[in-house]
C-alpha atoms as a PDB file:
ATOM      1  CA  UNK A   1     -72.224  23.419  45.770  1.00  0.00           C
ATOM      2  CA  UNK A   2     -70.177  25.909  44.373  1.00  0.00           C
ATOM      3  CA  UNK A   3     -66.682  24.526  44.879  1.00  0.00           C
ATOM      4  CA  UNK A   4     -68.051  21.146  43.505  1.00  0.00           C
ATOM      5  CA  UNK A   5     -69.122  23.312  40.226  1.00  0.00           C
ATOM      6  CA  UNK A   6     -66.034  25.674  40.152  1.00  0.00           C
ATOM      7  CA  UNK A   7     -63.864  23.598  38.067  1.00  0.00           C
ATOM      8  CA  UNK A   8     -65.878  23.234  35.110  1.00  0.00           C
ATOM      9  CA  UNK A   9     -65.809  26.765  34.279  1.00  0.00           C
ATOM     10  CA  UNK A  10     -61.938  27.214  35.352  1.00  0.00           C
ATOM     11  CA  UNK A  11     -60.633  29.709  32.788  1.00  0.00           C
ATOM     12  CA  UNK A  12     -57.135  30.525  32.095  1.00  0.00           C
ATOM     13  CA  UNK A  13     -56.442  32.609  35.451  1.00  0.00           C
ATOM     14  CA  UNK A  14     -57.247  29.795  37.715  1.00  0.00           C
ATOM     15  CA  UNK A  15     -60.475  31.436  38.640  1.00  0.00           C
ATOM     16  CA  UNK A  16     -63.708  29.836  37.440  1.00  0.00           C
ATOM     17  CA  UNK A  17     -66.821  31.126  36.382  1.00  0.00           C
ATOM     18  CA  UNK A  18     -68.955  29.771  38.895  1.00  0.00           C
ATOM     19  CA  UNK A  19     -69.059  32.323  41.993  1.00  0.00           C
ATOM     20  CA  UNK A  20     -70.953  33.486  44.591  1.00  0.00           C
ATOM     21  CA  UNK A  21     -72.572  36.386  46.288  1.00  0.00           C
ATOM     22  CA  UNK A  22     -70.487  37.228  49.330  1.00  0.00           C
ATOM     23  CA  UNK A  23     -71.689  39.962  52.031  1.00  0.00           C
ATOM     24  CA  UNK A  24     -68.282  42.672  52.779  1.00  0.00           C
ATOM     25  CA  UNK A  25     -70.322  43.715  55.695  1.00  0.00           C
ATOM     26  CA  UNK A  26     -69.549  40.465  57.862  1.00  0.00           C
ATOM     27  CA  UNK A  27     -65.764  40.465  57.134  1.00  0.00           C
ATOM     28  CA  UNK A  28     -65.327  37.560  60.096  1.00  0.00           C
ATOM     29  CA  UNK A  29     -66.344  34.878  57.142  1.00  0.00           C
ATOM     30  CA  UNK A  30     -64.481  35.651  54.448  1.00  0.00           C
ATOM     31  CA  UNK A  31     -61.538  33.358  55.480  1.00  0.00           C
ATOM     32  CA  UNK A  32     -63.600  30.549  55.528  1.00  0.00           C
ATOM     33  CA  UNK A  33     -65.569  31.411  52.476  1.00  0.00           C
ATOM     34  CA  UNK A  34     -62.260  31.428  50.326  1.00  0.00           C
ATOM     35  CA  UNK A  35     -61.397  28.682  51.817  1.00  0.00           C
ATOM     36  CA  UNK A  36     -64.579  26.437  50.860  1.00  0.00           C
ATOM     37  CA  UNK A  37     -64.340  28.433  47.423  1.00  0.00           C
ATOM     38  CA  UNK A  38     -60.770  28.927  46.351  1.00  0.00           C
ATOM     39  CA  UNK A  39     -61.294  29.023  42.499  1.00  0.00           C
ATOM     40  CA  UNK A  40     -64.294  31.553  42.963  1.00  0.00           C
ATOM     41  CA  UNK A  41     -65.297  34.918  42.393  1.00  0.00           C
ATOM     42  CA  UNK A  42     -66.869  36.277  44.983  1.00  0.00           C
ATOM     43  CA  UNK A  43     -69.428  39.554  43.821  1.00  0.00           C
ATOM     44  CA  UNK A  44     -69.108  41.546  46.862  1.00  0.00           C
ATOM     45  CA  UNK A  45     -71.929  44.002  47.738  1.00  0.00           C
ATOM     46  CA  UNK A  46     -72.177  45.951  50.982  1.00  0.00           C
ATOM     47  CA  UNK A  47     -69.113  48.349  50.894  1.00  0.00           C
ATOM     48  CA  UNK A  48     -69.268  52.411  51.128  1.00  0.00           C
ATOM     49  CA  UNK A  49     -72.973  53.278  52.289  1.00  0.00           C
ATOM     50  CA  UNK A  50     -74.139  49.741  53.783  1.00  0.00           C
ATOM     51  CA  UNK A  51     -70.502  50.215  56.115  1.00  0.00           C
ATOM     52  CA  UNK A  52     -68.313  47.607  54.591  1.00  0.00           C
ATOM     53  CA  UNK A  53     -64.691  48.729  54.201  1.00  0.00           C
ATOM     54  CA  UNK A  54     -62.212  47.622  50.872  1.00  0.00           C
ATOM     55  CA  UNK A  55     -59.769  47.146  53.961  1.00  0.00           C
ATOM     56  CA  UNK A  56     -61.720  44.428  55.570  1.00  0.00           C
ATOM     57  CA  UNK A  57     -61.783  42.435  52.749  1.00  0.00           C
ATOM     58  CA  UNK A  58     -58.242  40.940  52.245  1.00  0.00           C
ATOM     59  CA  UNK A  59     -59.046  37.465  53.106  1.00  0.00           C
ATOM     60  CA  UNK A  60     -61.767  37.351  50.197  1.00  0.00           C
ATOM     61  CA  UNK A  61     -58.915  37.309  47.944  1.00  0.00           C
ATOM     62  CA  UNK A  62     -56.912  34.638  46.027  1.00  0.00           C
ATOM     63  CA  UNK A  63     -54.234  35.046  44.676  1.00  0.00           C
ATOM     64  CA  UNK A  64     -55.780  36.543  41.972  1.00  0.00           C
ATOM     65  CA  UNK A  65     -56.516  40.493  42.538  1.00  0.00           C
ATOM     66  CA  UNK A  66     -59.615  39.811  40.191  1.00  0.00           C
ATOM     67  CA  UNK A  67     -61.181  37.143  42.790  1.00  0.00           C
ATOM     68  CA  UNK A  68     -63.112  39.824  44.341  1.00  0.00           C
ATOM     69  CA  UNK A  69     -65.691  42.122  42.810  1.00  0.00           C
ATOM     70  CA  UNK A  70     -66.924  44.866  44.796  1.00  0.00           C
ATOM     71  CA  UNK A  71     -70.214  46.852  44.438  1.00  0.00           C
ATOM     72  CA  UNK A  72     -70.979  50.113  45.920  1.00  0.00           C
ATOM     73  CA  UNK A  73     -73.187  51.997  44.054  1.00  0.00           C
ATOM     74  CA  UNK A  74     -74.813  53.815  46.394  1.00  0.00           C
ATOM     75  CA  UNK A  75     -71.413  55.885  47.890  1.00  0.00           C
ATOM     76  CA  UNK A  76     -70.424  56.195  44.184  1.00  0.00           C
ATOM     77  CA  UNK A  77     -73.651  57.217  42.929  1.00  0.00           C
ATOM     78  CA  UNK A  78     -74.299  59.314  45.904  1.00  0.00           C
ATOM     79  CA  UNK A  79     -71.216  61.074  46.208  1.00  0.00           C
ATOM     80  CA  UNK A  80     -70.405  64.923  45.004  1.00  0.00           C
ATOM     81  CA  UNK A  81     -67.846  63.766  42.458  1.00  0.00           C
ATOM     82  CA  UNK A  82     -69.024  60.302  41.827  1.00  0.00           C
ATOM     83  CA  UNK A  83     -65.476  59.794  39.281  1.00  0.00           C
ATOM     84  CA  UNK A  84     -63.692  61.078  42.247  1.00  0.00           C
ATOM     85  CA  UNK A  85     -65.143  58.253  44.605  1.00  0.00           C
ATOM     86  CA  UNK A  86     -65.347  55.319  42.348  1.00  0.00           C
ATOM     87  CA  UNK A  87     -61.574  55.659  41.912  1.00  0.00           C
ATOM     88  CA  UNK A  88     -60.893  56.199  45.295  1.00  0.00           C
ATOM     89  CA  UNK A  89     -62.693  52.787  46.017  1.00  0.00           C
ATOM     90  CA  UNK A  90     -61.099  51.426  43.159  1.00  0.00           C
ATOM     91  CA  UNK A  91     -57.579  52.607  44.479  1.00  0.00           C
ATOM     92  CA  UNK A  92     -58.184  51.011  47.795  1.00  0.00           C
ATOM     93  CA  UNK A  93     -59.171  48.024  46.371  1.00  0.00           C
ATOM     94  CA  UNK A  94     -56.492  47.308  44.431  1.00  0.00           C
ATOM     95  CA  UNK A  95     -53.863  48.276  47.604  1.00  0.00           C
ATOM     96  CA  UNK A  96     -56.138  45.271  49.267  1.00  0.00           C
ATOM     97  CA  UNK A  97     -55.719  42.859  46.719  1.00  0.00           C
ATOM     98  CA  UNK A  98     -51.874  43.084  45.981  1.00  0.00           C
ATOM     99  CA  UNK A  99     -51.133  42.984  49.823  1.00  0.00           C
ATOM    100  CA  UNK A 100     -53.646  39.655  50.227  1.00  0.00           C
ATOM    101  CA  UNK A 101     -52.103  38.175  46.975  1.00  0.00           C
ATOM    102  CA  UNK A 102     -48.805  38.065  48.725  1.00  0.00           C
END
């Protein structure tokens, strides 16, 4: 259903507005999911304290490093220097999605 409503809301990027909620703890799907949704973004919760890792996640990404959108507020929030650790994640993120974009 989403890949059916994906191109009506295709912006500029090549990434639509229509996206879905995507789990980073099962990493085995994530092929398959981009696959079925290649214009999508995929809102990805489950990394840091539920034990999803920004490394796991390459093949969530287009080739567009803003495909994915990761949530972990709870080892951000949680964390003694909670700027320290959202940049970190943010850091590894990004090193994710330039090496799946190639």
């Amino acid at each position: 259903m989403v890949a059916e409503r994906a191109p009506r809301l295709r912006g500029e990027s090549g990434l639509s507005g229509m996206g879905a909620v995507v789990g980073a703890t099962a990493p085995a799907y994530l092929a398959r999911l981009r696959e079925l949704m290649p214009d999508s973004i995929f809102l990805m919760p489950g990394v840091g304290a539920q034990g999803g890792s920004p490394e796991e996640l390459g093949a969530a990404f287009s080739s567009e490093p803003g495909s994915v959108i990761v949530a972990a507020s709870r080892s951000v929030a949680g964390a003694a220097d909670p700027a320290a650790a959202a940049a970190e994640l943010r850091d590894r993120v990004w090193a994710v999605s330039q090496t799946a974009a190639r």
